[in-house]
Protein backbone atom coordinates (compact mmCIF):
# COMPACT_ATOMS: atom_id res chain seq x y z
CA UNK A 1 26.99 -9.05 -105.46
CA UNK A 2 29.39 -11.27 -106.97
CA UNK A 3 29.24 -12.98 -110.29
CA UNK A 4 27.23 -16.14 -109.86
CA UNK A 5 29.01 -18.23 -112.41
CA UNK A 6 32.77 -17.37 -111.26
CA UNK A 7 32.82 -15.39 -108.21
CA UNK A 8 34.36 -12.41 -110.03
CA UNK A 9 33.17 -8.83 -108.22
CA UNK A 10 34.70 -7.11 -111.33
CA UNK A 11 31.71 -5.88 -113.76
CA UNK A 12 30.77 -3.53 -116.46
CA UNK A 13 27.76 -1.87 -117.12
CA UNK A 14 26.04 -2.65 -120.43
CA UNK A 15 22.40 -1.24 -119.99
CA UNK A 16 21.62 1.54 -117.55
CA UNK A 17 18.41 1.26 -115.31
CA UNK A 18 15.67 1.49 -117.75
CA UNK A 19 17.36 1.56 -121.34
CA UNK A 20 16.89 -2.30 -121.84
CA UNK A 21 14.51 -3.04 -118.70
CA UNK A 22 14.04 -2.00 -115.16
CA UNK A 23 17.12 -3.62 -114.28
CA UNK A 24 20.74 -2.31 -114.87
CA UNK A 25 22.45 -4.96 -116.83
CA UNK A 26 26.14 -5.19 -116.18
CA UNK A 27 28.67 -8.29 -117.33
CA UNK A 28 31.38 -10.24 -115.49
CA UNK A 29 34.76 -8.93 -116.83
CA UNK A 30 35.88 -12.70 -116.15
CA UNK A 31 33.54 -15.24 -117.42
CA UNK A 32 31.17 -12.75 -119.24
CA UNK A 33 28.21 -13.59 -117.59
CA UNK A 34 25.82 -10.64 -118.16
CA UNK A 35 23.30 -10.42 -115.07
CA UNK A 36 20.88 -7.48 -113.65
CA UNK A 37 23.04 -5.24 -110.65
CA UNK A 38 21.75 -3.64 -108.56
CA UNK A 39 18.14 -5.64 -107.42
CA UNK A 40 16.06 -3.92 -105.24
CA UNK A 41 14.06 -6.91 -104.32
CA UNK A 42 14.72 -10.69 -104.75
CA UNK A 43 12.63 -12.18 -107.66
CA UNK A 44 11.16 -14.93 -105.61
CA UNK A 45 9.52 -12.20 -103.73
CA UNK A 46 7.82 -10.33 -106.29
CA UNK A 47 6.84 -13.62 -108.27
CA UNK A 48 5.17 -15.18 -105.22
CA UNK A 49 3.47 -11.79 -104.50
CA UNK A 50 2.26 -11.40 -108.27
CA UNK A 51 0.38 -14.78 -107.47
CA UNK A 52 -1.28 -13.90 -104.38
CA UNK A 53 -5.01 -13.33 -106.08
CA UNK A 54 -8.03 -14.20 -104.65
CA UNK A 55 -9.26 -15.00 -108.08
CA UNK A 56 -9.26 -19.08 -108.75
CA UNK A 57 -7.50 -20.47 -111.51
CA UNK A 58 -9.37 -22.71 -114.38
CA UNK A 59 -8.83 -24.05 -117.25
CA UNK A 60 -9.72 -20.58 -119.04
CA UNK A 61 -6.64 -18.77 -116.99
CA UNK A 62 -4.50 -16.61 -119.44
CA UNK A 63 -1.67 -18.47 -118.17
CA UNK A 64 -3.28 -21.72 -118.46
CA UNK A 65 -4.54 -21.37 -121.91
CA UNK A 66 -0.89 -20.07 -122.52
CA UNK A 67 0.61 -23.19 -120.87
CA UNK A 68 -1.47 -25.69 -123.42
CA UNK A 69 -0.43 -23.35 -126.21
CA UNK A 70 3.01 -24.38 -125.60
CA UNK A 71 2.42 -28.15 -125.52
CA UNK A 72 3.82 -28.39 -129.25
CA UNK A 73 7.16 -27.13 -128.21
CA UNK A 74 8.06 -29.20 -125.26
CA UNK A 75 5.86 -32.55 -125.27
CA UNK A 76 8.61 -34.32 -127.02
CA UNK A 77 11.54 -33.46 -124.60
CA UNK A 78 9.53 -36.62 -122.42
CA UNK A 79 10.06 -38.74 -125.64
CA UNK A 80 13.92 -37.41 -126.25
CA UNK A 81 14.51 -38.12 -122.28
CA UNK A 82 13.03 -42.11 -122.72
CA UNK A 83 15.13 -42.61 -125.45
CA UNK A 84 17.83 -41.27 -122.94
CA UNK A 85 16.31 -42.78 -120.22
CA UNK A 86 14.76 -46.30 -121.25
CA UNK A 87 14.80 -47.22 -117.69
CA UNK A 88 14.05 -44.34 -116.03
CA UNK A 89 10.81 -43.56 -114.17
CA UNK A 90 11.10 -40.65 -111.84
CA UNK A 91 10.90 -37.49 -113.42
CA UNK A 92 10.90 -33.52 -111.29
CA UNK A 93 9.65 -30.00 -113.56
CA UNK A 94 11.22 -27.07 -111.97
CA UNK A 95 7.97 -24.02 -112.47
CA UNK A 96 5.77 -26.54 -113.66
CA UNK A 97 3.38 -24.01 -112.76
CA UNK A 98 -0.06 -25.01 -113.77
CA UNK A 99 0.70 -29.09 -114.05
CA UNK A 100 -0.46 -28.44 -117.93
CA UNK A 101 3.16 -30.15 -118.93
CA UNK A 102 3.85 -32.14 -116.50
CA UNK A 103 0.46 -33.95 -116.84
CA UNK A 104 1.21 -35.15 -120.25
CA UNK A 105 4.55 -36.03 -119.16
CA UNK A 106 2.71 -38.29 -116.81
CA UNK A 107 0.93 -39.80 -120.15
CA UNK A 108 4.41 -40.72 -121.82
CA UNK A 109 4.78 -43.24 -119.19
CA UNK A 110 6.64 -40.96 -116.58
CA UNK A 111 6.18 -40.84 -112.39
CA UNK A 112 6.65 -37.10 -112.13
CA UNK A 113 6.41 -34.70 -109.61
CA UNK A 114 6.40 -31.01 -110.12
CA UNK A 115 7.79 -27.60 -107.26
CA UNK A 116 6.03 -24.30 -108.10
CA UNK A 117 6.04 -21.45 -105.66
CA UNK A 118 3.18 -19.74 -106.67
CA UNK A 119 0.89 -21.90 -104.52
CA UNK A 120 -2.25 -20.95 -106.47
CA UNK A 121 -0.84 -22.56 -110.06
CA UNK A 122 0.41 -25.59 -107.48
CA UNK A 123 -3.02 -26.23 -105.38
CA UNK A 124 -4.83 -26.37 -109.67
CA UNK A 125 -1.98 -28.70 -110.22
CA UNK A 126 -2.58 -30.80 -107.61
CA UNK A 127 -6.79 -30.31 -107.60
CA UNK A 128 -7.47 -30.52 -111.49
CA UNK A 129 -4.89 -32.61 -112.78
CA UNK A 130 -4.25 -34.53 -109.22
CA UNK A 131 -0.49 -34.26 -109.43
CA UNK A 132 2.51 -34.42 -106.63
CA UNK A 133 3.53 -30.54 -106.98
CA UNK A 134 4.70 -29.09 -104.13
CA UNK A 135 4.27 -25.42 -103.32
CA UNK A 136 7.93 -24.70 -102.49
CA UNK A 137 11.30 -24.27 -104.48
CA UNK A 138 13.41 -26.75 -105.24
CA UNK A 139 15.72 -25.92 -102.54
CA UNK A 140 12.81 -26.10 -99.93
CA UNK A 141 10.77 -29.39 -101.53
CA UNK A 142 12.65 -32.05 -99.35
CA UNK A 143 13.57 -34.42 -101.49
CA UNK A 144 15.83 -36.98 -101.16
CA UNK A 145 19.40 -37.02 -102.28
CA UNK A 146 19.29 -38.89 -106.08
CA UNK A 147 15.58 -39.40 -106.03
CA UNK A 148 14.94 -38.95 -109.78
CA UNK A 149 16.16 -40.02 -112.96
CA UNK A 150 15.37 -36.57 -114.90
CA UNK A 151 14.62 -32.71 -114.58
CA UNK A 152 13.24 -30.62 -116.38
CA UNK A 153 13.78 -26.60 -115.80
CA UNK A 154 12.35 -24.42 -118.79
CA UNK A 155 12.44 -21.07 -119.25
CA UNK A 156 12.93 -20.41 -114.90
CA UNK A 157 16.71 -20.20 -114.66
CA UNK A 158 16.85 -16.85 -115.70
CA UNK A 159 14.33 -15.70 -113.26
CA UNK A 160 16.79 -17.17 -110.79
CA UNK A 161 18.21 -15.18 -107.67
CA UNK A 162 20.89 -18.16 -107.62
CA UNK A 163 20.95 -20.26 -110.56
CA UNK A 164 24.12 -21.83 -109.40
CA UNK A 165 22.19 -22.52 -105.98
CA UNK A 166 19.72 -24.36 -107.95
CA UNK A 167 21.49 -25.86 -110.38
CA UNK A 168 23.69 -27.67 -107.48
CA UNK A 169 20.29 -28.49 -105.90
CA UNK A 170 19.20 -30.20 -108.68
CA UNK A 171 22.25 -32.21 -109.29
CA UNK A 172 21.77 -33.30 -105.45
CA UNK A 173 18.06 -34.71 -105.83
CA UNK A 174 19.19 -36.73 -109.25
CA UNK A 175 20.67 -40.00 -109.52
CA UNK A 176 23.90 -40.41 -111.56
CA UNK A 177 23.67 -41.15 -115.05
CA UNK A 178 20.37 -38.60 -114.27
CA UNK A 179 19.75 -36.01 -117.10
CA UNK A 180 18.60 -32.16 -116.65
CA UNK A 181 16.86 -30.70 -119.34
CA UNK A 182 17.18 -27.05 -119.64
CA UNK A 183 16.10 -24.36 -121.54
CA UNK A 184 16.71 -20.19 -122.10
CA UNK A 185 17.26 -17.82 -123.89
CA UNK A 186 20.76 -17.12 -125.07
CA UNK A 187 22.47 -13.96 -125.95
CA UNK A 188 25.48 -15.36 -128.61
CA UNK A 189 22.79 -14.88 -131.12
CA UNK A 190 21.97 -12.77 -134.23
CA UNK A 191 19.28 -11.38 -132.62
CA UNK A 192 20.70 -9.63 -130.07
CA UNK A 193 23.52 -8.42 -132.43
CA UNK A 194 20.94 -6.51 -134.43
CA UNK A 195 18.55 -5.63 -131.47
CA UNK A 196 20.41 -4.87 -128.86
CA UNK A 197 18.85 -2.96 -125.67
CA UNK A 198 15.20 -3.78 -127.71
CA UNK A 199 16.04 -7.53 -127.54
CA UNK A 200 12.25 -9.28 -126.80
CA UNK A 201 14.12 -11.86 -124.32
CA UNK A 202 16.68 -8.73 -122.48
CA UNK A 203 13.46 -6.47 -122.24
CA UNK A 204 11.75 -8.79 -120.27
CA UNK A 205 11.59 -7.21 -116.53
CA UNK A 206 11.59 -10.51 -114.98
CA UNK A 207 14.94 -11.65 -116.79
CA UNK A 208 17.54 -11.11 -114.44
CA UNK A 209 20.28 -13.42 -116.02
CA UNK A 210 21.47 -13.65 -119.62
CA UNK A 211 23.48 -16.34 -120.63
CA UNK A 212 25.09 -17.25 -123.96
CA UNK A 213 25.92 -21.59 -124.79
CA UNK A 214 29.66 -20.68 -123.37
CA UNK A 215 28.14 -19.04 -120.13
CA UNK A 216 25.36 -21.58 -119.43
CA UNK A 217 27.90 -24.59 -120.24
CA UNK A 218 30.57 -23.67 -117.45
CA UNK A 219 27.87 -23.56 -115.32
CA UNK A 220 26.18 -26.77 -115.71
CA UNK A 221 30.11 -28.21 -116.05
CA UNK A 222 30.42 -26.88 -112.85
CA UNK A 223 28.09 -28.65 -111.13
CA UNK A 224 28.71 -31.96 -112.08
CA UNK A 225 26.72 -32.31 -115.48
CA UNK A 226 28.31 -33.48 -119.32
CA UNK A 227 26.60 -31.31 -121.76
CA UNK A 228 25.09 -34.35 -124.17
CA UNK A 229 23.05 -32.28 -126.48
CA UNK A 230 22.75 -28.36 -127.25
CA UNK A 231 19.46 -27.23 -129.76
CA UNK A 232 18.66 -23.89 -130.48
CA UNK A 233 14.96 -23.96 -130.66
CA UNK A 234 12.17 -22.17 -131.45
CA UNK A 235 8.64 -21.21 -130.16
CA UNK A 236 5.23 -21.65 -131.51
CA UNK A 237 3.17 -18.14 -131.46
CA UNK A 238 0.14 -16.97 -131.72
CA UNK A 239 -0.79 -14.08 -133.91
CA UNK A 240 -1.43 -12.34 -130.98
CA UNK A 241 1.66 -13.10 -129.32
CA UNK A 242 3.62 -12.34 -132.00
CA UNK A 243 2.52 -9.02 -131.71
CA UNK A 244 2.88 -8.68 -128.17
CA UNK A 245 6.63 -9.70 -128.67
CA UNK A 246 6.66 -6.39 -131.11
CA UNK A 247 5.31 -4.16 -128.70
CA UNK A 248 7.82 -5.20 -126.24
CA UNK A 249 10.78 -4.53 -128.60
CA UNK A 250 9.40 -1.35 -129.61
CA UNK A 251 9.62 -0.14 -126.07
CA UNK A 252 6.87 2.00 -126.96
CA UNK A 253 3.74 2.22 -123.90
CA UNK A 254 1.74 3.75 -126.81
CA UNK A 255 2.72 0.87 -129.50
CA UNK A 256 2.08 -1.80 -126.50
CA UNK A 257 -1.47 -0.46 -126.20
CA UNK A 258 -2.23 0.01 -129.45
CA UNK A 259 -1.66 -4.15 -130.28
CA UNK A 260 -3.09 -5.10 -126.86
CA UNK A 261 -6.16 -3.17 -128.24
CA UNK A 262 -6.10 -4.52 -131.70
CA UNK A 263 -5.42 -8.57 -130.41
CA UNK A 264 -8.20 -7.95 -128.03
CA UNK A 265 -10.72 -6.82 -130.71
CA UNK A 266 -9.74 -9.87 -133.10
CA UNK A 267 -8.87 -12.49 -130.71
CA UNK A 268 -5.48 -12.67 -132.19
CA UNK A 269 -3.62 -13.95 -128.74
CA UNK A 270 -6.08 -17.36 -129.84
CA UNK A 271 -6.14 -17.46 -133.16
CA UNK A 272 -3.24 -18.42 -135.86
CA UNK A 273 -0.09 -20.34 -134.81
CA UNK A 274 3.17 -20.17 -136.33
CA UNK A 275 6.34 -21.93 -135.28
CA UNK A 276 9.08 -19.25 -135.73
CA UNK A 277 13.07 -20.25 -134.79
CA UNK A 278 14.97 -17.06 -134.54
CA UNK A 279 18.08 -19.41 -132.60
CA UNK A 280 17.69 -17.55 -129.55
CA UNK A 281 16.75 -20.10 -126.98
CA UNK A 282 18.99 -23.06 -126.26
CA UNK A 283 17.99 -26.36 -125.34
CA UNK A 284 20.47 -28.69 -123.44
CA UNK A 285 20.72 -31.87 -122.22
CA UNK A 286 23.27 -32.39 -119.92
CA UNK A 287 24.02 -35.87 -117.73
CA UNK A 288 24.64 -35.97 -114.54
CA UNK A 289 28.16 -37.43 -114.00
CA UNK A 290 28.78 -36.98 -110.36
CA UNK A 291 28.35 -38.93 -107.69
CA UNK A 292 26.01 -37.56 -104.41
CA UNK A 293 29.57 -37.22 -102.95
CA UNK A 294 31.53 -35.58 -105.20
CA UNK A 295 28.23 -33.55 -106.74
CA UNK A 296 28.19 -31.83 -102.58
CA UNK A 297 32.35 -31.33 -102.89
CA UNK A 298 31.36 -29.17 -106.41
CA UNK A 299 28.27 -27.42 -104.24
CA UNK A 300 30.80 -26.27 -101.73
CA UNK A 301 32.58 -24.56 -104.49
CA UNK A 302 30.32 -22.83 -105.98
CA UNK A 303 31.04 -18.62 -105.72
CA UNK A 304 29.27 -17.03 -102.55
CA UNK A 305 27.87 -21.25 -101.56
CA UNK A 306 27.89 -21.96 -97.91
CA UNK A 307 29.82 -24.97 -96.06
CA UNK A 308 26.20 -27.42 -95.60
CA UNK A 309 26.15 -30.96 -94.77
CA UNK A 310 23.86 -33.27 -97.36
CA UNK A 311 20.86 -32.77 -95.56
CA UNK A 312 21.10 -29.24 -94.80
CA UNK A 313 21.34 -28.63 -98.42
CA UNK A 314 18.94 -30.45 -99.98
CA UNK A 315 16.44 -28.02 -97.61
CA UNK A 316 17.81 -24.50 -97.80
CA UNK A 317 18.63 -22.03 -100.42
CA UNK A 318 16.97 -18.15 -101.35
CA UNK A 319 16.41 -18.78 -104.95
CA UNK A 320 13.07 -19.99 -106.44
CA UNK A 321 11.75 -22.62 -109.21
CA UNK A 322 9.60 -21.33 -111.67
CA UNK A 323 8.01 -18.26 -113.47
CA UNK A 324 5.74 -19.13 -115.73
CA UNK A 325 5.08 -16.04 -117.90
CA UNK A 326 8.77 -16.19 -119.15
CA UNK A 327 8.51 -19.48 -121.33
């Protein structure tokens, strides 16, 4: 596996298998992309496996409830992008999962249309909220070349097999002058200075890229996109969740339990909110500046990218569009 920012083969191991996460975490000894080596399994595989329950979703879905929890932190990227955007009308979420976002999206004035491969969180998209999500990844979806005027991709590029993959994908199906809002978290930060291995965002088993503002940048430069805007945000929490994050640091089974227990006795995962900003995820908003011609020349150069036509490419790729549990 070569880097999938630069190409580079030439790594070195930061984390050994199991001392941060499941993963061994190496870095790229050219850009300094740090990324999970070796994978047993592609990520698309286990997410769309995870989702395979026979057990409907509602309203009252853990993930759901989760999903509405979050609405503080990202309803007002729709009201950034109009003010980007006064025109614009078409707008895609990568992992909108549920539809819980990109419904109130739709109530800031926006056309949207979602891709979520977990077909379970799609088919409540589409049957409770009546939404245009498509059960697929991006790469897979079909859309046109430069059919919308924004995306928006949070927290799912570092689930990504091939974030470059879908990060040229997404430059395909937008028109120029077309924004991409995404967001991560970022590992330039104070927090991972002091933490290290027991950083909440690295211990995450479903992580399998870590980027810092420099790594994610060249990226997104890459593939055809000005960086207009860079935030470091925060989250808003639960009590409950809060705690959760804790046990995960800890890397403790028996601490885990312990606050699992205790949050399920008081109904702490529900109760109490706090916004906390430790600067650890970025936000960026980065314009398309690439024509549909010249944004397929930068696909073709893209480390380990075929040689597709336009149409081929706008329906293949092996990386996915959204894990939910990670924002």
């Amino acid at each position: 596996m070569k880097c999938n920012n630069c190409g580079a083969a030439e790594r070195e191991v930061l984390y050994r298998k199991g001392i941060a996460q499941k993963h061994q975490i190496v870095r790229c000894m050219s850009c300094g992309l740090m990324y999970a080596y070796p994978r047993s399994a592609a990520n698309i595989v286990e997410y769309v496996a995870a989702g395979q329950t026979a057990e409907p979703m509602s309203l009252q879905t853990a993930s759901v409830v989760r999903s509405f929890g979050k609405l503080p932190d990202y309803e007002p990227i729709g009201m950034e992008l109009r003010e980007l955007l006064p025109r614009g009308e078409a707008l895609l979420e990568i992992g909108c999962h549920a539809g819980v976002l990109l419904d109130r999206f739709r109530s800031q004035g926006w056309n949207v249309s979602g891709v979520e491969p977990d077909a379970r969180a799609a088919n409540f998209a589409r049957s409770h909220f009546r939404l245009d999500v498509r059960a697929n990844t991006l790469e897979d979806a079909g859309y046109d070349p430069a059919t919308f005027d924004a995306v928006v991709m949070l927290h799912v590029i570092e689930h990504l097999d091939d974030p470059a993959g879908t990060v040229g994908a997404i430059a395909w199906v937008l028109r120029p002058g077309g924004f991409l809002v995404v967001e991560t978290p970022v590992y330039d930060t104070l927090m991972y200075r002091l933490f290290g291995r027991r950083e909440r965002n690295l211990s995450c088993d479903g992580h399998i890229v870590f980027y810092t503002g420099r790594t994610l940048g060249a990226l997104l430069e890459r593939c055809g996109f000005k960086i207009v805007a860079q935030q470091r945000v925060g989250r808003t929490l639960t009590l409950g969740r809060l705690l959760w994050n804790i046990g995960v640091m800890s890397k403790s089974k028996t601490v885990q339990q312990m606050i699992e227990r205790l949050s399920a006795a008081l109904g702490l995962m529900h109760r109490g909110k706090l916004y906390l900003n430790t600067r650890d995820i970025v936000r960026v908003f980065a314009q398309k500046i690439a024509s549909v011609a010249e944004t397929t020349t930068v696909i073709g150069e893209l480390p380990g990218a075929p040689s597709l036509s336009r149409n081929d490419y706008a329906r293949s790729g092996s990386s996915y569009s959204g894990i939910e549990g990670g924002r």
